[in-house]
C-alpha atoms as a PDB file:
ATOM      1  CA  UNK A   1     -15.766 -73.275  24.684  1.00  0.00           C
ATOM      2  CA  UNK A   2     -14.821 -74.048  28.272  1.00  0.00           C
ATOM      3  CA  UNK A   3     -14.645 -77.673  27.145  1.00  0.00           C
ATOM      4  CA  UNK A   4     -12.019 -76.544  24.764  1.00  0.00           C
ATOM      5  CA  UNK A   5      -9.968 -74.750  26.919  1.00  0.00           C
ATOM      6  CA  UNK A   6      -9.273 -77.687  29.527  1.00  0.00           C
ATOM      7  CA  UNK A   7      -7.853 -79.420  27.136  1.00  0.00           C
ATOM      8  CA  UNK A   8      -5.333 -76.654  26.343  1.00  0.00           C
ATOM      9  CA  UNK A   9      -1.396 -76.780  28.015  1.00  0.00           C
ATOM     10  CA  UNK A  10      -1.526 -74.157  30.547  1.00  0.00           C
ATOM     11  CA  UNK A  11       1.349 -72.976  28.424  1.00  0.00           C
ATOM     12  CA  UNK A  12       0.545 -71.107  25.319  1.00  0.00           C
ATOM     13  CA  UNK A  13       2.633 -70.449  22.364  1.00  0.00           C
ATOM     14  CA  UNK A  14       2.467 -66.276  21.859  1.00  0.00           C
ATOM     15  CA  UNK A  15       1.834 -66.052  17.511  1.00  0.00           C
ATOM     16  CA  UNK A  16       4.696 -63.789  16.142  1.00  0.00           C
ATOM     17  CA  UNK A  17       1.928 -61.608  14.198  1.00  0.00           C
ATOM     18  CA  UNK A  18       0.564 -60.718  18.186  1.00  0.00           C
ATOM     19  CA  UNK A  19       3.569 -59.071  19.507  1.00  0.00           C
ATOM     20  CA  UNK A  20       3.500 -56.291  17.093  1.00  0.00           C
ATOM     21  CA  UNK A  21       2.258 -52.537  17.959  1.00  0.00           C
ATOM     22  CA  UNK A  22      -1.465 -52.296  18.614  1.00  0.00           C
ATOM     23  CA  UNK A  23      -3.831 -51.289  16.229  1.00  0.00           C
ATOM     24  CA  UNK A  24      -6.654 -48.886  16.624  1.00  0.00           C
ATOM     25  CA  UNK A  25      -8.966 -52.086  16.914  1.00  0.00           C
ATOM     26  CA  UNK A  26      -7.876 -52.300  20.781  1.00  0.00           C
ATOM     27  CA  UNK A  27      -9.804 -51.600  23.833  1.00  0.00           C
ATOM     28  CA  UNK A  28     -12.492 -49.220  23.498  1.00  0.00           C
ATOM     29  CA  UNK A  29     -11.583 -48.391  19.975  1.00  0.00           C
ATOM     30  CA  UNK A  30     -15.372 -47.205  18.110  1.00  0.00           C
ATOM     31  CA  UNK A  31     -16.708 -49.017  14.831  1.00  0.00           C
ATOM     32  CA  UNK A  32     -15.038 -51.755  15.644  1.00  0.00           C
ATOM     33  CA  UNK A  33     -16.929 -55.622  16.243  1.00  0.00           C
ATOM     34  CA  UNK A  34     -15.753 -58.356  18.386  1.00  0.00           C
ATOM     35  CA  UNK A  35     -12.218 -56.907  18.555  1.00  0.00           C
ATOM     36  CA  UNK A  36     -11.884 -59.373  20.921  1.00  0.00           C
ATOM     37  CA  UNK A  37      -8.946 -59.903  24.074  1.00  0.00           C
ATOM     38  CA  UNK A  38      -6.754 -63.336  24.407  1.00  0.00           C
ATOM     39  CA  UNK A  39      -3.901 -62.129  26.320  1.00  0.00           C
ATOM     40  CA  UNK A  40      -1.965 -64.979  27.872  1.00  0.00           C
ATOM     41  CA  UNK A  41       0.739 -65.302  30.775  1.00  0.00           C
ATOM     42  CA  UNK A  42      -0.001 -61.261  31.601  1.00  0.00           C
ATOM     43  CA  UNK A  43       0.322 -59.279  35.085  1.00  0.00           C
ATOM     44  CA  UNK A  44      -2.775 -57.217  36.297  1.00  0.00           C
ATOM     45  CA  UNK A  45      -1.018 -54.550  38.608  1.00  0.00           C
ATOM     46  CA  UNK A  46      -3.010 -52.276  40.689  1.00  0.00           C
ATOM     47  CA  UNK A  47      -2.118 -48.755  39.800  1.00  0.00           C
ATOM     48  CA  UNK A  48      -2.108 -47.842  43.003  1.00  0.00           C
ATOM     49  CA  UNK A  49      -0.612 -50.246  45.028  1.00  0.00           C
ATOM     50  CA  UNK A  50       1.520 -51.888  42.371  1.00  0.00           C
ATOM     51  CA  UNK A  51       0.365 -54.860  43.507  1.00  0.00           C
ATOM     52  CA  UNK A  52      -0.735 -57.714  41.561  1.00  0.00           C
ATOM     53  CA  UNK A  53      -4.195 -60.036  41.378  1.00  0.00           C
ATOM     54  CA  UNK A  54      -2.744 -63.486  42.320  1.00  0.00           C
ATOM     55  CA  UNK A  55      -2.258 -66.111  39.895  1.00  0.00           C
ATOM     56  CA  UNK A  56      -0.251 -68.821  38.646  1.00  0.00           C
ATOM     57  CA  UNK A  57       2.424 -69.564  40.770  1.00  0.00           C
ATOM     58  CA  UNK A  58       1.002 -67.941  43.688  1.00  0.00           C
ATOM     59  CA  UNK A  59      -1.168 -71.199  45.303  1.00  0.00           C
ATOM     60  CA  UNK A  60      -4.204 -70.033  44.242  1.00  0.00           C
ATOM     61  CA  UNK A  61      -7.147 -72.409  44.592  1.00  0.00           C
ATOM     62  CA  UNK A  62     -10.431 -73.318  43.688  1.00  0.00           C
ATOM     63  CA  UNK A  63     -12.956 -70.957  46.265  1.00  0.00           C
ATOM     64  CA  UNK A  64      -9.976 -68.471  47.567  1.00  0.00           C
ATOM     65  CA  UNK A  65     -10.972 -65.204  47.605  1.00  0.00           C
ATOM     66  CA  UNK A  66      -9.186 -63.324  45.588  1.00  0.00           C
ATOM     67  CA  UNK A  67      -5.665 -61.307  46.069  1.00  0.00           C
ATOM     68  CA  UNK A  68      -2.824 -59.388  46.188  1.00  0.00           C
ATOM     69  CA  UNK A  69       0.567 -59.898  45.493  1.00  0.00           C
ATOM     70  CA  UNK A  70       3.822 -57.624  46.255  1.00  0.00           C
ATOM     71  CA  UNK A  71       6.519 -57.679  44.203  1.00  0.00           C
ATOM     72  CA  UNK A  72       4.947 -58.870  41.253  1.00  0.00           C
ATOM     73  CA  UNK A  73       6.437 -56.863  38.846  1.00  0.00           C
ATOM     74  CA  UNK A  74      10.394 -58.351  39.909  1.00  0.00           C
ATOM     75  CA  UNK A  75       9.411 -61.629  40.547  1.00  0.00           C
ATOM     76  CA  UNK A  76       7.019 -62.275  37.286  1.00  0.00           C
ATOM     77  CA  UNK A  77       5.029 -64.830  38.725  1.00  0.00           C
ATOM     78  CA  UNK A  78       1.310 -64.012  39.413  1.00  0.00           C
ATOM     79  CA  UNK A  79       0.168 -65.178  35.422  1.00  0.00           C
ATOM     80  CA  UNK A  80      -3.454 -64.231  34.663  1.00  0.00           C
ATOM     81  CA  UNK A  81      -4.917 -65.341  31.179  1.00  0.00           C
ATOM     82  CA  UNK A  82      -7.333 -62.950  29.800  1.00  0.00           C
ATOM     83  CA  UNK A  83      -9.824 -64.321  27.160  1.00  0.00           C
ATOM     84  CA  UNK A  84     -13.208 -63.220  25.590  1.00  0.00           C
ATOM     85  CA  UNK A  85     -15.970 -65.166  26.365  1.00  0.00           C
ATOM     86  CA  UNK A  86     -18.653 -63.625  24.674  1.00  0.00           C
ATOM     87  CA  UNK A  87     -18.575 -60.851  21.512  1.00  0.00           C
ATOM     88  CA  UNK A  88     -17.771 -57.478  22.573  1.00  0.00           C
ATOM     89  CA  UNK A  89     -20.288 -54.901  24.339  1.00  0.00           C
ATOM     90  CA  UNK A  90     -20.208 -51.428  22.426  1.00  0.00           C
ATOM     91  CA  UNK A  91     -16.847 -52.137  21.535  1.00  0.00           C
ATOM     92  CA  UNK A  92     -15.996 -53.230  24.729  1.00  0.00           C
ATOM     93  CA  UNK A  93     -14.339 -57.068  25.010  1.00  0.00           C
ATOM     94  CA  UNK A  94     -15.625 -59.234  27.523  1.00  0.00           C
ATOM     95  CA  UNK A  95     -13.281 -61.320  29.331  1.00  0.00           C
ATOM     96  CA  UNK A  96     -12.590 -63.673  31.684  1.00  0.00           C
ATOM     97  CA  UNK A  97      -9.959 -63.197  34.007  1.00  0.00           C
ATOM     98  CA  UNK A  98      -8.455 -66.687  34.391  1.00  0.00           C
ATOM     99  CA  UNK A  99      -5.578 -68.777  35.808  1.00  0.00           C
ATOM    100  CA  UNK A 100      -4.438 -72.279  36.513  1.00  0.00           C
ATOM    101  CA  UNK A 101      -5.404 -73.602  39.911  1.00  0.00           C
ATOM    102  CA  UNK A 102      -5.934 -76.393  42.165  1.00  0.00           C
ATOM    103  CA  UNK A 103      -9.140 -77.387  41.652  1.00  0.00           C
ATOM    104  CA  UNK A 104     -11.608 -79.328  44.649  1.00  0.00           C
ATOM    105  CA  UNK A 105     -10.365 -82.570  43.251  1.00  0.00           C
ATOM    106  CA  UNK A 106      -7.662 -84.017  45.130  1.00  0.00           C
ATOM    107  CA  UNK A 107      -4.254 -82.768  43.334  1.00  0.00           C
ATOM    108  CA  UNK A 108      -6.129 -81.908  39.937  1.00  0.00           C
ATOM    109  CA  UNK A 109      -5.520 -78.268  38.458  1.00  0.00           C
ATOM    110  CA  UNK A 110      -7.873 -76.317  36.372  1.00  0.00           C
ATOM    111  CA  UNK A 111      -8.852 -73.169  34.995  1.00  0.00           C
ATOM    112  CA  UNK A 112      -9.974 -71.178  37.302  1.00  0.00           C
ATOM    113  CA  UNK A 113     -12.409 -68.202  36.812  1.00  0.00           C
ATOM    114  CA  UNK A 114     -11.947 -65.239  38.931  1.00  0.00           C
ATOM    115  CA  UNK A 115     -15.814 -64.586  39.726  1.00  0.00           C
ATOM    116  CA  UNK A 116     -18.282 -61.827  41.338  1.00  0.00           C
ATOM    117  CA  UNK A 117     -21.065 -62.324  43.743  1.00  0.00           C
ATOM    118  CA  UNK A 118     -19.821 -63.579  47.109  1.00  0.00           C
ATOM    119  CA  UNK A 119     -21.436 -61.272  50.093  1.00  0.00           C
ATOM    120  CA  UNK A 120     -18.934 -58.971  51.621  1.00  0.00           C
ATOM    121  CA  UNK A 121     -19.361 -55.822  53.579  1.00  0.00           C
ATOM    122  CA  UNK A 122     -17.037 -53.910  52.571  1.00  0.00           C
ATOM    123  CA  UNK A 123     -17.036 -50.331  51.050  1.00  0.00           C
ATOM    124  CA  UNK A 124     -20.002 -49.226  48.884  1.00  0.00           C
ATOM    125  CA  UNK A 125     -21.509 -52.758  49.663  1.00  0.00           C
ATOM    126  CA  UNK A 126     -19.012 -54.432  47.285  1.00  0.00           C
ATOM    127  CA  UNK A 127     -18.528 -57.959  46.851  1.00  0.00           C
ATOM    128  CA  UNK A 128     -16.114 -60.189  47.161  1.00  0.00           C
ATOM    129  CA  UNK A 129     -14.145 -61.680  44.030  1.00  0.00           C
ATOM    130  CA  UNK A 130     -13.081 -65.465  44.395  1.00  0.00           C
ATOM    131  CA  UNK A 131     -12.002 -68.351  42.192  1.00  0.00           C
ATOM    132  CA  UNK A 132     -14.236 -70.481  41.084  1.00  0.00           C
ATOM    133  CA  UNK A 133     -14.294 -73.395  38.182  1.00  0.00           C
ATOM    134  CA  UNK A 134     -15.038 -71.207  34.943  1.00  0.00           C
ATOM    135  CA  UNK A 135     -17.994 -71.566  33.219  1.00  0.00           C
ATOM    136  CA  UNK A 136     -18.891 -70.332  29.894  1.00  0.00           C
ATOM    137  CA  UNK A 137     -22.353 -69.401  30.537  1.00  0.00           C
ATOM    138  CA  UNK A 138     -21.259 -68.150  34.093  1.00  0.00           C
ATOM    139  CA  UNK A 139     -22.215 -64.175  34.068  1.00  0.00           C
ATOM    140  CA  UNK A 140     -20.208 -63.619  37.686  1.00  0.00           C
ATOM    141  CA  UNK A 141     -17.384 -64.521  35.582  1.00  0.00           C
ATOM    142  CA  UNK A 142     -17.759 -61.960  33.028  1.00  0.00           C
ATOM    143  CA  UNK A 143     -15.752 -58.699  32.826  1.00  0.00           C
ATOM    144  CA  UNK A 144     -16.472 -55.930  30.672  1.00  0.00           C
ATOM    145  CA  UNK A 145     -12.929 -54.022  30.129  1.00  0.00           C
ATOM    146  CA  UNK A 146     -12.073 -50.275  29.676  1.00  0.00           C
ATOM    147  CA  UNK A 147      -9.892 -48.129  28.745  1.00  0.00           C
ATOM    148  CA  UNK A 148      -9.121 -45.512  31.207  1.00  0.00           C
ATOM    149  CA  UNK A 149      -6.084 -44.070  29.349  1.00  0.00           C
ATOM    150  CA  UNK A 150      -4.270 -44.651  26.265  1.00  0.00           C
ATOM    151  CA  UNK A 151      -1.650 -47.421  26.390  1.00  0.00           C
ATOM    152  CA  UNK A 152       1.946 -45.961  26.985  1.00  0.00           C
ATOM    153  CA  UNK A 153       4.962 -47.765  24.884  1.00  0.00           C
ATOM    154  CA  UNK A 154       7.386 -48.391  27.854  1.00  0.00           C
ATOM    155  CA  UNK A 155      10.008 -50.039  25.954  1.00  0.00           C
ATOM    156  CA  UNK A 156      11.955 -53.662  25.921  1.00  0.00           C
ATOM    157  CA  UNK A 157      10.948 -55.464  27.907  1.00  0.00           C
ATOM    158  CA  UNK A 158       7.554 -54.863  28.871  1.00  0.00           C
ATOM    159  CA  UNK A 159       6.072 -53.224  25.295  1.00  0.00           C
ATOM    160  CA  UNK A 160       2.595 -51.429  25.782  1.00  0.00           C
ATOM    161  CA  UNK A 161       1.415 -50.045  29.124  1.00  0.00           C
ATOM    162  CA  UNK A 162      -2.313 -50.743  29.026  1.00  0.00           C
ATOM    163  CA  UNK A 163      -4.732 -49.016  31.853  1.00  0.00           C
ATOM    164  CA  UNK A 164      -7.849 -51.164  32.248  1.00  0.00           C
ATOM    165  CA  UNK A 165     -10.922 -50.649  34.575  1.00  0.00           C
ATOM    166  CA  UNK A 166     -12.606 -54.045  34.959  1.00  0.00           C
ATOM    167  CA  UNK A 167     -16.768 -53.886  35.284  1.00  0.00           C
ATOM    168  CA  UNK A 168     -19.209 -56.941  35.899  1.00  0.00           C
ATOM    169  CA  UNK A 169     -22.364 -56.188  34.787  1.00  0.00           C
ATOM    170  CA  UNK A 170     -24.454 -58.722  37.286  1.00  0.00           C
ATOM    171  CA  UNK A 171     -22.886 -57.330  39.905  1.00  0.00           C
ATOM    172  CA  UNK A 172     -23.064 -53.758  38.700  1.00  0.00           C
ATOM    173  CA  UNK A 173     -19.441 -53.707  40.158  1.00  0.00           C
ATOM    174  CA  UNK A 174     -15.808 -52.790  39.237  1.00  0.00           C
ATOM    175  CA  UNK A 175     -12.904 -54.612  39.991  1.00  0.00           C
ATOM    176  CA  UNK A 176     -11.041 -52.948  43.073  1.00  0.00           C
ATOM    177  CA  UNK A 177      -7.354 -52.924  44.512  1.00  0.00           C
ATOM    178  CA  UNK A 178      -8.349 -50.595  47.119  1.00  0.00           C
ATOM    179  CA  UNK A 179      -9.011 -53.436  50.179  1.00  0.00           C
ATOM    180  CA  UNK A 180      -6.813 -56.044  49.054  1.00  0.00           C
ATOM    181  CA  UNK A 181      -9.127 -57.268  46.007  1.00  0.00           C
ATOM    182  CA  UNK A 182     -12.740 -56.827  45.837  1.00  0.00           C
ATOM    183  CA  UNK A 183     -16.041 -55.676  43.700  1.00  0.00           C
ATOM    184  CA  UNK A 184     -16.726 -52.057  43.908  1.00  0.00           C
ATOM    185  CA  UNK A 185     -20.543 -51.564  43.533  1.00  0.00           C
ATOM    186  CA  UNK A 186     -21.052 -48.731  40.933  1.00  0.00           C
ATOM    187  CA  UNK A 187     -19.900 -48.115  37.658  1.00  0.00           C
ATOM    188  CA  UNK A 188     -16.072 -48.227  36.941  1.00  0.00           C
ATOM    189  CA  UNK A 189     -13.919 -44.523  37.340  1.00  0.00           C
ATOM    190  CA  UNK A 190     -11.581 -43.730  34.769  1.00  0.00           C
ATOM    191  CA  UNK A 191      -9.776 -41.658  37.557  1.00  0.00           C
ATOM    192  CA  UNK A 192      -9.926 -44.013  40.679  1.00  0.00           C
ATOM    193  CA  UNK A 193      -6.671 -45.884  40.338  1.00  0.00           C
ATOM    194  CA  UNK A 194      -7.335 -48.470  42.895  1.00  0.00           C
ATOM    195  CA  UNK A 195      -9.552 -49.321  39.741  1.00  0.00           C
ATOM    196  CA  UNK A 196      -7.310 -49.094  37.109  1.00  0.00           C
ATOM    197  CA  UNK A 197      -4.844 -52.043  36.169  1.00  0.00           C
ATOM    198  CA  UNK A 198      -1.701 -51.642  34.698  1.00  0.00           C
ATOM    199  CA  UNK A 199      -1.164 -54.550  32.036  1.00  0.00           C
ATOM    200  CA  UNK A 200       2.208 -54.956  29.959  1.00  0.00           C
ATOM    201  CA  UNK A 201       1.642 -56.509  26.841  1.00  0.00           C
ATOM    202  CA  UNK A 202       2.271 -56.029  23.083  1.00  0.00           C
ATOM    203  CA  UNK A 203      -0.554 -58.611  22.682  1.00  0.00           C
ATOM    204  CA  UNK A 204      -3.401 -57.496  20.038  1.00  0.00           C
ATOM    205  CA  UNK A 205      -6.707 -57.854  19.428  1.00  0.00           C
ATOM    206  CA  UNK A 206      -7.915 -61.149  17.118  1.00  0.00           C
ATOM    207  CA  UNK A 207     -11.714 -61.851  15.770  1.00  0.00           C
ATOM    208  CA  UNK A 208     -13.743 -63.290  18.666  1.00  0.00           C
ATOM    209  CA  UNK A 209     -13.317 -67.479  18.097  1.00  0.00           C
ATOM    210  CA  UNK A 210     -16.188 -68.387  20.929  1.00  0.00           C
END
């Protein structure tokens, strides 16, 4: 699949039948297989901070640790692409949480893989999250999402107000905004927003195409 996706324009084309409301097949939703996530050109803000993970247009580069960006939410720059890479865990997608980099070739950009597992000593033991070249059979890069509230229709022009915990299951660790950008080590909390990530989108869910 990765092969697939370098060949892609970093620009996608959004299909009309996507921005429509969202259907009980989103996030979380029970019964449901392989409801799977390909949001494109989104924003993850911290709930907390209101802060966003740095993406597109922000420099980011193959091996940065990942981070934070103010003023996100004016500017509209920091683009993350979020895509399943695998079918969906007990209803849950699995993602990964990508953007277009500089890669460790000269000038060359690629798709870049926002991955667990780099030591760090920070709260709880966490880890450090960084960029790395994404690989499809990479588990690091692999991000089980949650719902830790019902999305909130905010209106033109944002759409759906999504809040998302982010959980990687090698790492046994949940994606934090609470020291700059980092992997918690537990289970994700439906009421710690420096874990929760506000996404705008009136993206759906489509059949898992891996």
């Amino acid at each position: 699949m990765i092969g697939i996706r370098r060949l892609l324009s970093r620009r996608f084309t959004k299909p009309a039948a996507l921005v429509a409301a969202v259907s009980a097949i989103l996030l979380g939703a029970t019964g449901t297989a392989n409801a799977a996530i390909y949001w494109h050109t989104v924003m993850l803000v911290n709930q907390t901070s209101q802060q966003c993970v740095a993406g597109e247009n922000d420099n980011v580069r193959f091996g940065d640790n990942g981070s934070m960006v103010p003023g996100c939410m004016a500017n509209g720059n920091s683009q993350i692409w979020l895509e399943s890479d695998s079918p969906d865990v007990s209803g849950h997608a699995v993602v990964h949480i990508m953007t277009w980099g500089q890669s460790n070739i000269g000038d060359e950009y690629e798709w870049l893989c926002l991955s667990a597992g780099r030591p760090y000593t920070g709260p709880n033991g966490g880890e450090k999250v960084y960029w790395d070249l994404c690989g499809a059979e990479d588990s690091w890069q692999s991000w089980e999402m949650f719902t830790a509230a019902p999305p909130q229709d905010v209106g033109n022009p944002y759409g759906l107000k999504h809040f998302i915990n982010f959980y990687n299951v090698d790492g046994d660790a949940c994606l934090d905004g609470g020291v700059n950008l980092y992997a918690f080590r537990s289970q994700c909390s439906t009421s710690d927003s420096w874990q929760i990530w506000n996404i705008y989108t009136n993206q759906g869910s489509q059949p898992y195409s891996g």
